[in-house]
Protein backbone atom coordinates (compact mmCIF):
# COMPACT_ATOMS: atom_id res chain seq x y z
CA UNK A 1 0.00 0.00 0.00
CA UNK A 2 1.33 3.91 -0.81
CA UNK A 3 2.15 5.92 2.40
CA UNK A 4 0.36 9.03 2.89
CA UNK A 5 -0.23 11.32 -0.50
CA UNK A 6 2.40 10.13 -2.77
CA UNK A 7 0.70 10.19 -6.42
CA UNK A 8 2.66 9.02 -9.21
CA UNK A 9 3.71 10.92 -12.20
CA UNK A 10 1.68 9.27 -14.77
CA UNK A 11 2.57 6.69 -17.34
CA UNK A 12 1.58 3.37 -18.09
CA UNK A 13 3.76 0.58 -19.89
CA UNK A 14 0.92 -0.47 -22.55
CA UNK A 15 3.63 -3.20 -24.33
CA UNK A 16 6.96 -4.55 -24.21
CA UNK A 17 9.07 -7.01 -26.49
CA UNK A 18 12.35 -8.23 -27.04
CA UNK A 19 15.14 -9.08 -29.74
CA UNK A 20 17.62 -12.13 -29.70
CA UNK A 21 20.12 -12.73 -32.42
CA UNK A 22 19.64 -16.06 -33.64
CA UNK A 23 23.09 -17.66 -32.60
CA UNK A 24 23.08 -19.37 -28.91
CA UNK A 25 26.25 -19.48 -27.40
CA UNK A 26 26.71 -21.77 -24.95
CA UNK A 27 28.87 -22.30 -22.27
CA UNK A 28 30.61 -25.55 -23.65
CA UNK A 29 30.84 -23.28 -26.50
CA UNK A 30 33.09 -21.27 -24.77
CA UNK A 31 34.79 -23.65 -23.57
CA UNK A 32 35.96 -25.12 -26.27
CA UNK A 33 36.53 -21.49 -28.13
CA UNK A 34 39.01 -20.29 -24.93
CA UNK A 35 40.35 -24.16 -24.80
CA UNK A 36 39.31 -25.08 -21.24
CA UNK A 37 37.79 -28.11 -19.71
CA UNK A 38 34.30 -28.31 -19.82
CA UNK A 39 32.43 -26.78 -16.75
CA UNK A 40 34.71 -23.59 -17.19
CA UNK A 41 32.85 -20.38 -18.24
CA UNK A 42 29.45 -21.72 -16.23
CA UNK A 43 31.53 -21.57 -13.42
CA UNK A 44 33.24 -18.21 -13.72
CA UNK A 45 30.55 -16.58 -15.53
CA UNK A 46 27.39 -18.12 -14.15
CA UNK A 47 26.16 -18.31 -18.04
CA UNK A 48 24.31 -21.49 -19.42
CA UNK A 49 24.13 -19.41 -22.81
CA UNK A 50 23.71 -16.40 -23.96
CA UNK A 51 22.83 -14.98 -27.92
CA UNK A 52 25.81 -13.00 -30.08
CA UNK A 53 25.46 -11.63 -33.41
CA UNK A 54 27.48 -12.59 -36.17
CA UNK A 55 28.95 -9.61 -38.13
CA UNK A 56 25.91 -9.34 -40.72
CA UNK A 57 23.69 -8.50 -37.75
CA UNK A 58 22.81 -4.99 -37.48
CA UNK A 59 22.10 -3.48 -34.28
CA UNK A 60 19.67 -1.11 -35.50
CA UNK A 61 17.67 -3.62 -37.14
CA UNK A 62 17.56 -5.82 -33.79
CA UNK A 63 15.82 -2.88 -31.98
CA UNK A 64 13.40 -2.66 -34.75
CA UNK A 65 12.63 -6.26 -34.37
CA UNK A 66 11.80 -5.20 -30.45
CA UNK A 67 9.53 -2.76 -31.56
CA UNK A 68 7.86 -4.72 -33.63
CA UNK A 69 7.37 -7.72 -31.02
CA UNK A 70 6.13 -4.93 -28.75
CA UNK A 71 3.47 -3.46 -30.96
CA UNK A 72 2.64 -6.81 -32.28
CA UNK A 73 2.02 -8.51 -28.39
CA UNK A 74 -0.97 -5.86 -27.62
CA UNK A 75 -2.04 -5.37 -31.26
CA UNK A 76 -0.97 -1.75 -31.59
CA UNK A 77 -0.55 0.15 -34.62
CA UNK A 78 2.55 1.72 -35.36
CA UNK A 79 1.22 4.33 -36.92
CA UNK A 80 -0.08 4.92 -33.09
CA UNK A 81 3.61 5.70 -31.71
CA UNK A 82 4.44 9.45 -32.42
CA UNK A 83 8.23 9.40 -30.78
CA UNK A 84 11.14 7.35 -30.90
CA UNK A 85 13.04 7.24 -28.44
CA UNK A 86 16.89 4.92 -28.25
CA UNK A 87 18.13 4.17 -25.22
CA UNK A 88 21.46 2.06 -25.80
CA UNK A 89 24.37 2.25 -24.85
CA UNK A 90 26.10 1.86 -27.74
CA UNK A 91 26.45 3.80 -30.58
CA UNK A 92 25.53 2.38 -34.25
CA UNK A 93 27.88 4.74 -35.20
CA UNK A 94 29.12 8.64 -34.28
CA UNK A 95 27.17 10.26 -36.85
CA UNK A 96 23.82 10.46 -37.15
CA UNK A 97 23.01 9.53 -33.73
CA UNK A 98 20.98 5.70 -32.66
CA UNK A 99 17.31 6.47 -33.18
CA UNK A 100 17.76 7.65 -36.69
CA UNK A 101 18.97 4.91 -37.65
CA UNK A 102 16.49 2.82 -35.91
CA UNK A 103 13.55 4.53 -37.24
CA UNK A 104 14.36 3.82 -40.46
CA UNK A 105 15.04 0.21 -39.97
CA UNK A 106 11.88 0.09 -37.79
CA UNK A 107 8.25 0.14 -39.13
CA UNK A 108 7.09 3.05 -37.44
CA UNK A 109 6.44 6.52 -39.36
CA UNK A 110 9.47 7.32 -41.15
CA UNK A 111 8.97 11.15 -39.97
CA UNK A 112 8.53 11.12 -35.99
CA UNK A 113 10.33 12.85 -33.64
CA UNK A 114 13.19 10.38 -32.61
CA UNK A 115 16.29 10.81 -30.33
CA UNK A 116 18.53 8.80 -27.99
CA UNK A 117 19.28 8.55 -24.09
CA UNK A 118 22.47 7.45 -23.29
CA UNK A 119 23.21 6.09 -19.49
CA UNK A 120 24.86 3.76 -20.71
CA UNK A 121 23.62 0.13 -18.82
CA UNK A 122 20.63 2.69 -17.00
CA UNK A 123 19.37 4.32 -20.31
CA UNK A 124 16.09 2.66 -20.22
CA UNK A 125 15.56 4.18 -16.67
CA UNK A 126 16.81 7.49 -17.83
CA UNK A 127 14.60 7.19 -21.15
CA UNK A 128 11.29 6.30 -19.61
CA UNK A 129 12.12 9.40 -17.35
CA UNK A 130 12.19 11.43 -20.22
CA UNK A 131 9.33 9.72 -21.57
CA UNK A 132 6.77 10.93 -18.71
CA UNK A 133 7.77 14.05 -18.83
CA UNK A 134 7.00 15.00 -22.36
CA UNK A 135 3.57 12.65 -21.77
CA UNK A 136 2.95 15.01 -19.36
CA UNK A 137 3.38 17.80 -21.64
CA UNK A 138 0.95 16.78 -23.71
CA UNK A 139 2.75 16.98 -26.83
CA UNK A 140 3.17 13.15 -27.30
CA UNK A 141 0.65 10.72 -26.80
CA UNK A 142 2.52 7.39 -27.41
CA UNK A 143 6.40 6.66 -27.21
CA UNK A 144 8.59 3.54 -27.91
CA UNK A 145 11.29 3.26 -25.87
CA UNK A 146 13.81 0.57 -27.46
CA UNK A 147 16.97 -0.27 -25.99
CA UNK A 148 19.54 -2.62 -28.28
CA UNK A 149 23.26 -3.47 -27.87
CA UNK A 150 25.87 -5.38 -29.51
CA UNK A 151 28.35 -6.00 -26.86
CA UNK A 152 29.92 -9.04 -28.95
CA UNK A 153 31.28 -6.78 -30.92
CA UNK A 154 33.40 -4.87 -27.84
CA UNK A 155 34.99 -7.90 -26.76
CA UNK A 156 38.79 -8.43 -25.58
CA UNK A 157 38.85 -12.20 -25.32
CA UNK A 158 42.21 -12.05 -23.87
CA UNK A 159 40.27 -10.53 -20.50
CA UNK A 160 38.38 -13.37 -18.97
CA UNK A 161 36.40 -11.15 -16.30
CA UNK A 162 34.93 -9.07 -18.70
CA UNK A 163 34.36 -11.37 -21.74
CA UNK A 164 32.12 -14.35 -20.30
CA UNK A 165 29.55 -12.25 -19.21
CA UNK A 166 28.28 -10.31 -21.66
CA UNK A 167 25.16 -10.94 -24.48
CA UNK A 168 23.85 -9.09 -27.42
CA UNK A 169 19.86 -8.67 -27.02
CA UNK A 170 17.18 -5.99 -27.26
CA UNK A 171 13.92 -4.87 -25.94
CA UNK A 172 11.30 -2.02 -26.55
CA UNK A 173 8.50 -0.66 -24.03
CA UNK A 174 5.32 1.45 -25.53
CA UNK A 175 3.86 4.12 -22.52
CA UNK A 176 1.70 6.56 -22.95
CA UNK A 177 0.45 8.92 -20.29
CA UNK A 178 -2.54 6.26 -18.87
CA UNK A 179 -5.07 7.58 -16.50
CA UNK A 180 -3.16 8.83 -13.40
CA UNK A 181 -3.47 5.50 -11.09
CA UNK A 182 0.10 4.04 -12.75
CA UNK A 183 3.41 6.16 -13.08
CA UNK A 184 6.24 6.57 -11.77
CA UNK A 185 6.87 7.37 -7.48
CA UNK A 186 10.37 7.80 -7.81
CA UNK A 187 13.78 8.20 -9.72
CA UNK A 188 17.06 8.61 -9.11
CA UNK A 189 20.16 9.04 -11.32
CA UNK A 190 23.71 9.57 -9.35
CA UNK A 191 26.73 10.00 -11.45
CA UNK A 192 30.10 9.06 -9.19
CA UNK A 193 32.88 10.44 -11.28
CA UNK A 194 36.02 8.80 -8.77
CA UNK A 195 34.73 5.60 -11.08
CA UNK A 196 34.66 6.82 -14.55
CA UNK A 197 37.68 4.89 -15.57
CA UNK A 198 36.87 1.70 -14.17
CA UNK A 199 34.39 0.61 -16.88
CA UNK A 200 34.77 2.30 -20.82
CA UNK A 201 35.56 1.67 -24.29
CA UNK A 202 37.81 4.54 -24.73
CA UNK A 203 37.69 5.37 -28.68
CA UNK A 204 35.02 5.87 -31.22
CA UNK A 205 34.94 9.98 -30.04
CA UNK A 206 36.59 12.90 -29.83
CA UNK A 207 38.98 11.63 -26.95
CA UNK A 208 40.71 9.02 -28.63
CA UNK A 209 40.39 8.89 -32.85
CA UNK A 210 42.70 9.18 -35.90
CA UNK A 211 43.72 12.79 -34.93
CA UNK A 212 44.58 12.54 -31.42
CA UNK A 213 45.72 9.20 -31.28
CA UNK A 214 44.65 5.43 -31.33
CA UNK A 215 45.33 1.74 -31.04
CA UNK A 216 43.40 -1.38 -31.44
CA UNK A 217 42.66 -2.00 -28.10
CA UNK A 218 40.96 1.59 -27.29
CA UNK A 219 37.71 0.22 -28.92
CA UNK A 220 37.35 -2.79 -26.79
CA UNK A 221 35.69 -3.00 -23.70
CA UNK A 222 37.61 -2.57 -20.56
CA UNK A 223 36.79 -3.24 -16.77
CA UNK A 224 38.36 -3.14 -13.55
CA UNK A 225 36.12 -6.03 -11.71
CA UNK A 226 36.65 -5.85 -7.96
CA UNK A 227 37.29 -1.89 -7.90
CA UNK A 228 33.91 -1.20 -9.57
CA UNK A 229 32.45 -3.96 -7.52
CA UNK A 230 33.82 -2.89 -4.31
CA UNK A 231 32.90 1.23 -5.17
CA UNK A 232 29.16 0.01 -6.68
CA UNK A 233 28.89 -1.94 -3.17
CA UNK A 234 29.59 0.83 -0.98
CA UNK A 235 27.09 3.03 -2.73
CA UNK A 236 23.91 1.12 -3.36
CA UNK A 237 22.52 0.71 0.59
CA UNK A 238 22.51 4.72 0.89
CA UNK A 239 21.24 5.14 -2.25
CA UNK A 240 18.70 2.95 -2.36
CA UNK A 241 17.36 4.49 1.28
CA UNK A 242 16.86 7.76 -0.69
CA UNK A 243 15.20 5.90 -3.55
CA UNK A 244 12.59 4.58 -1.11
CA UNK A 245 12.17 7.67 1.07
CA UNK A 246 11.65 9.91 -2.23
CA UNK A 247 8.60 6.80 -2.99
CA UNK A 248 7.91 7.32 1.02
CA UNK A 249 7.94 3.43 1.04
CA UNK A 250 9.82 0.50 2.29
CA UNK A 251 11.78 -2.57 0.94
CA UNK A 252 8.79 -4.48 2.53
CA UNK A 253 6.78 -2.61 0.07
CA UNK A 254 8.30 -3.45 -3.47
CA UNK A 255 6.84 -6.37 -5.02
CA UNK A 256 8.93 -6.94 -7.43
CA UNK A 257 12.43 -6.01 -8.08
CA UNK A 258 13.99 -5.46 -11.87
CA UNK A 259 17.63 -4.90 -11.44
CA UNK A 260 20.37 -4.63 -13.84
CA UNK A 261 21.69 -8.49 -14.81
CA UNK A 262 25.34 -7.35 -14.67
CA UNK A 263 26.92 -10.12 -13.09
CA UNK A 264 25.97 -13.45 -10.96
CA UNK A 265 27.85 -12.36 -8.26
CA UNK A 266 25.81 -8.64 -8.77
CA UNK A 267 22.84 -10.21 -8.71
CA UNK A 268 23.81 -12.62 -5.58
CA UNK A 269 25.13 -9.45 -3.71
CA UNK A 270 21.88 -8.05 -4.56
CA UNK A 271 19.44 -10.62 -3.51
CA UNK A 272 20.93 -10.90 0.53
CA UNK A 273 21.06 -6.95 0.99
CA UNK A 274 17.39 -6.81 0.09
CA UNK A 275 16.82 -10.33 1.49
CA UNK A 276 13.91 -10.43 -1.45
CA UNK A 277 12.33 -13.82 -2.66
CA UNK A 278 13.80 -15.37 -5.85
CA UNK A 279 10.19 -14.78 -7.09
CA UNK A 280 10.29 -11.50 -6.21
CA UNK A 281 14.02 -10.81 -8.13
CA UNK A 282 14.07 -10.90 -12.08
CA UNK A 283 17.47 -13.20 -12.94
CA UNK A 284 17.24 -13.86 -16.67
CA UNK A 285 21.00 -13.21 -16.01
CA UNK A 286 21.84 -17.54 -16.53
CA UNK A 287 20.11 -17.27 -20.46
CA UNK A 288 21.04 -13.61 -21.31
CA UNK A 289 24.08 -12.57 -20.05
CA UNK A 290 24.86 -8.77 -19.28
CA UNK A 291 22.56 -6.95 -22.10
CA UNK A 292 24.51 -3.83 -21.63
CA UNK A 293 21.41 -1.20 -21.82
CA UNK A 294 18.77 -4.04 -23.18
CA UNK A 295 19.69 -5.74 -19.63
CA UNK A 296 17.01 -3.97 -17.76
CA UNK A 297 13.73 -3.47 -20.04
CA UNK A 298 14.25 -7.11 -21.45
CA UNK A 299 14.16 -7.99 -17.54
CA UNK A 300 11.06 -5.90 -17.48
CA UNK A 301 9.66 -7.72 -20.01
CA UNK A 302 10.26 -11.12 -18.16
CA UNK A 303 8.68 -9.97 -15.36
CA UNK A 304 5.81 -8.98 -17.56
CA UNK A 305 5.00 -11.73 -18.85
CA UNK A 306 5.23 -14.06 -15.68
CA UNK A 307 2.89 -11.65 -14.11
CA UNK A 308 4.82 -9.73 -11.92
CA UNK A 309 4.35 -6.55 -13.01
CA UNK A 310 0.80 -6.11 -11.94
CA UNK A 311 -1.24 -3.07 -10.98
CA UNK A 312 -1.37 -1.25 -7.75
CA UNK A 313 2.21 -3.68 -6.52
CA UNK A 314 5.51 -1.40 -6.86
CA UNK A 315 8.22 -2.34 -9.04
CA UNK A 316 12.14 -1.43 -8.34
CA UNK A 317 14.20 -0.89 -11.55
CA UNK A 318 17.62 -0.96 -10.54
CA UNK A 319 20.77 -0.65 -11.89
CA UNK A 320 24.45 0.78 -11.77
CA UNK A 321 26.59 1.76 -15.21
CA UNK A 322 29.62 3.10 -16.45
CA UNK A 323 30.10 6.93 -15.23
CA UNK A 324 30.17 5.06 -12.38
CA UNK A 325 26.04 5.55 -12.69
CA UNK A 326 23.37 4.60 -10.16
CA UNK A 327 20.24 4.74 -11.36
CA UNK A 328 16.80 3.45 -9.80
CA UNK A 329 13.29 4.16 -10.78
CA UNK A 330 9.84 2.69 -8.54
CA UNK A 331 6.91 2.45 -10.55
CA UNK A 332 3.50 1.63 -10.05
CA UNK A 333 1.89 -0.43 -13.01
C-alpha cells in the first residue's frame, strides 16, 4: 500500500518485447573457443548461454525487431507511436546519432520525432524518465522506448572477467500517459565520477580517434572487476534508502524487483542486501548474459509476462553503469 499522499507521475507501460540474435552461445561453447575443460565459463561466468550476433547483424535492425514484437504482443498500430526514443548504450555509429537509424530500420512513421538517451547500462531508466515528462506535456501521446546493444562486438577475449559475461539482445517498451493511477513514485540518477575509468571503451569519439591518437585496443571493452564492484557496493545501501524515502515506502513494500543483470555475483550481492524472494528478483541473467542497456527493459519484459508486473504492486528498476552511474526508478503499473 502507498504511504500518505504520494501520487505518481503518470505513465503506463501499454507493451513490451524483445530481440535475440539467432546464434546461442553456450557455455561448452566457450569452452571449447578459450580451450578449457568443460564446466569452465558456467563456473566463472554463471552463463548457461547467452545470444551474439554474427557480423551481418545490425544493431539497429535488432531494436526494430523489439519494436515490432512490442506493438505486435498488444495489437498496436505503429502508426499509433508518435516518438522514438533509443536508449542504448552503444552507438551504431558517431554520426547520425541511434534512433535515426532505428527509425528507419523500424516500421514506425518514417517522420517522428526520434532521439537517444544514453546512461549507458541505465538508459532505459533514464529514457522512460524522459518519456513521462513529455507525456505530461501533452505533446506526445505514445512513445517507444527501445533499448539494443551489440556488446559481442566490444569484446577483448584475452580478458576473462569481462568477456564471459556479456550478451547481445534488445527490448522495446510502448507508454503513454494512462489515466493517473500508474506512473512513476520515484527516480534517481547519481553519477560518481572517482569511477569513470573503471568501466569504458575509450575510442570511437573525440577523446581518442585518428587525430589525437589510437590503437586497437581503445575500442574494446575494458573493466576493472573488484574496484567497480567494491565502489558500486559501498554506494547502493545509501542510495537505495533515498530511492525509497523519495517513494515514502519500504523494501517491505516493493513487489517486485527489476535490477540490472550485470553479473551473478551482482545479482547474488543483490538478492541478501534486500533479502527479497527469488520470485520476487528478475534473474534472466543464466540465459542472457549482461545486455549492456537491453539488460534492464528485457528484464522488465520477463517480469511482464510471468505476471509480476501487476497493478497497484511497486516495481524497483535498478541498476548501476559506467560513469560510475546509479540509477533506480519505482513504478506503479
Amino acid at each position: 500500500m502507498l504511504k500518505g499522499n504520494k501520487l505518481p507521475v503518470p505513465i503506463k507501460i501499454i507493451s513490451t518485447g524483445i530481440a535475440l540474435p539467432p546464434d546461442k552461445i553456450e557455455a561448452v561453447d566457450l569452452d571449447k573457443k578459450l580451450n578449457k575443460p568443460n564446466g569452465y565459463s558456467l563456473k566463472r561466468s554463471g552463463i548457461l548461454y547467452r545470444y551474439h550476433a554474427d557480423t551481418q547483424l545490425q544493431q539497429a535492425d535488432l531494436a526494430a525487431s523489439a519494436i515490432s514484437d512490442a506493438l505486435t504482443r498488444c495489437n498496436i498500430a505503429g502508426e499509433s507511436i508518435d516518438l522514438l526514443i533509443s536508449a542504448c548504450a552503444l552507438p551504431v555509429q558517431a554520426l547520425p546519432y541511434t534512433a535515426a537509424h532505428i527509425l528507419k530500420a523500424s516500421s514506425l512513421p518514417k517522420t517522428i520525432t526520434c532521439f537517444d538517451v544514453n546512461a549507458s547500462c541505465v538508459s532505459f531508466i533514464s529514457a522512460l524518465q524522459v518519456a513521462a515528462g513529455l507525456l505530461n506535456t501533452g505533446i506526445y501521446k505514445r512513445i517507444a522506448i527501445v533499448s539494443a546493444d551489440l556488446a559481442s562486438r566490444g569484446l577483448d577475449w584475452q580478458d576473462e572477467e569481462s568477456s564471459l559475461i556479456f550478451g547481445d539482445g534488445a527490448a522495446c517498451a510502448i507508454v503513454e500517459q494512462g489515466d493517473g493511477k500508474s506512473g512513476i513514485l520515484s527516480c534517481l540518477l547519481e553519477t560518481h565520477t572517482n569511477g569513470i575509468d573503471l568501466c569504458e571503451i575509450r575510442g570511437g569519439g573525440s577523446r581518442r580517434n585518428i587525430k589525437t591518437g589510437i590503437e586497437e585496443h581503445d575500442f574494446l571493452f575494458h573493466m576493472q572487476g573488484k574496484p567497480l564492484f567494491k565502489l558500486a557496493s559501498s554506494l547502493i545501501e545509501p542510495y537505495l534508502t533515498r530511492l525509497l524515502n523519495q517513494a515514502g515506502l519500504t523494501l517491505a513494500d516493493i513487489a517486485t524487483v527489476i535490477p540490472h543483470q550485470a553479473s551473478h555475483l551482482s545479482l547474488e550481492h543483490m538478492r541478501k542486501r534486500l533479502n527479497i524472494s527469488s520470485e520476487g528478483l528478475i534473474d534472466i541473467y543464466r540465459f542472457r548474459g549482461n545486455q549492456v542497456s537491453a539488460s534492464i527493459p528485457s528484464a522488465l519484459h520477463e517480469a511482464v509476462i510471468t505476471q509480476r508486473f501487476n497493478p497497484g504492486k511497486p516495481v524497483m528498476l535498478i541498476g548501476t553503469a559506467a560513469g560510475l552511474t546509479l540509477g533506480g526508478m519505482i513504478l506503479l503499473p
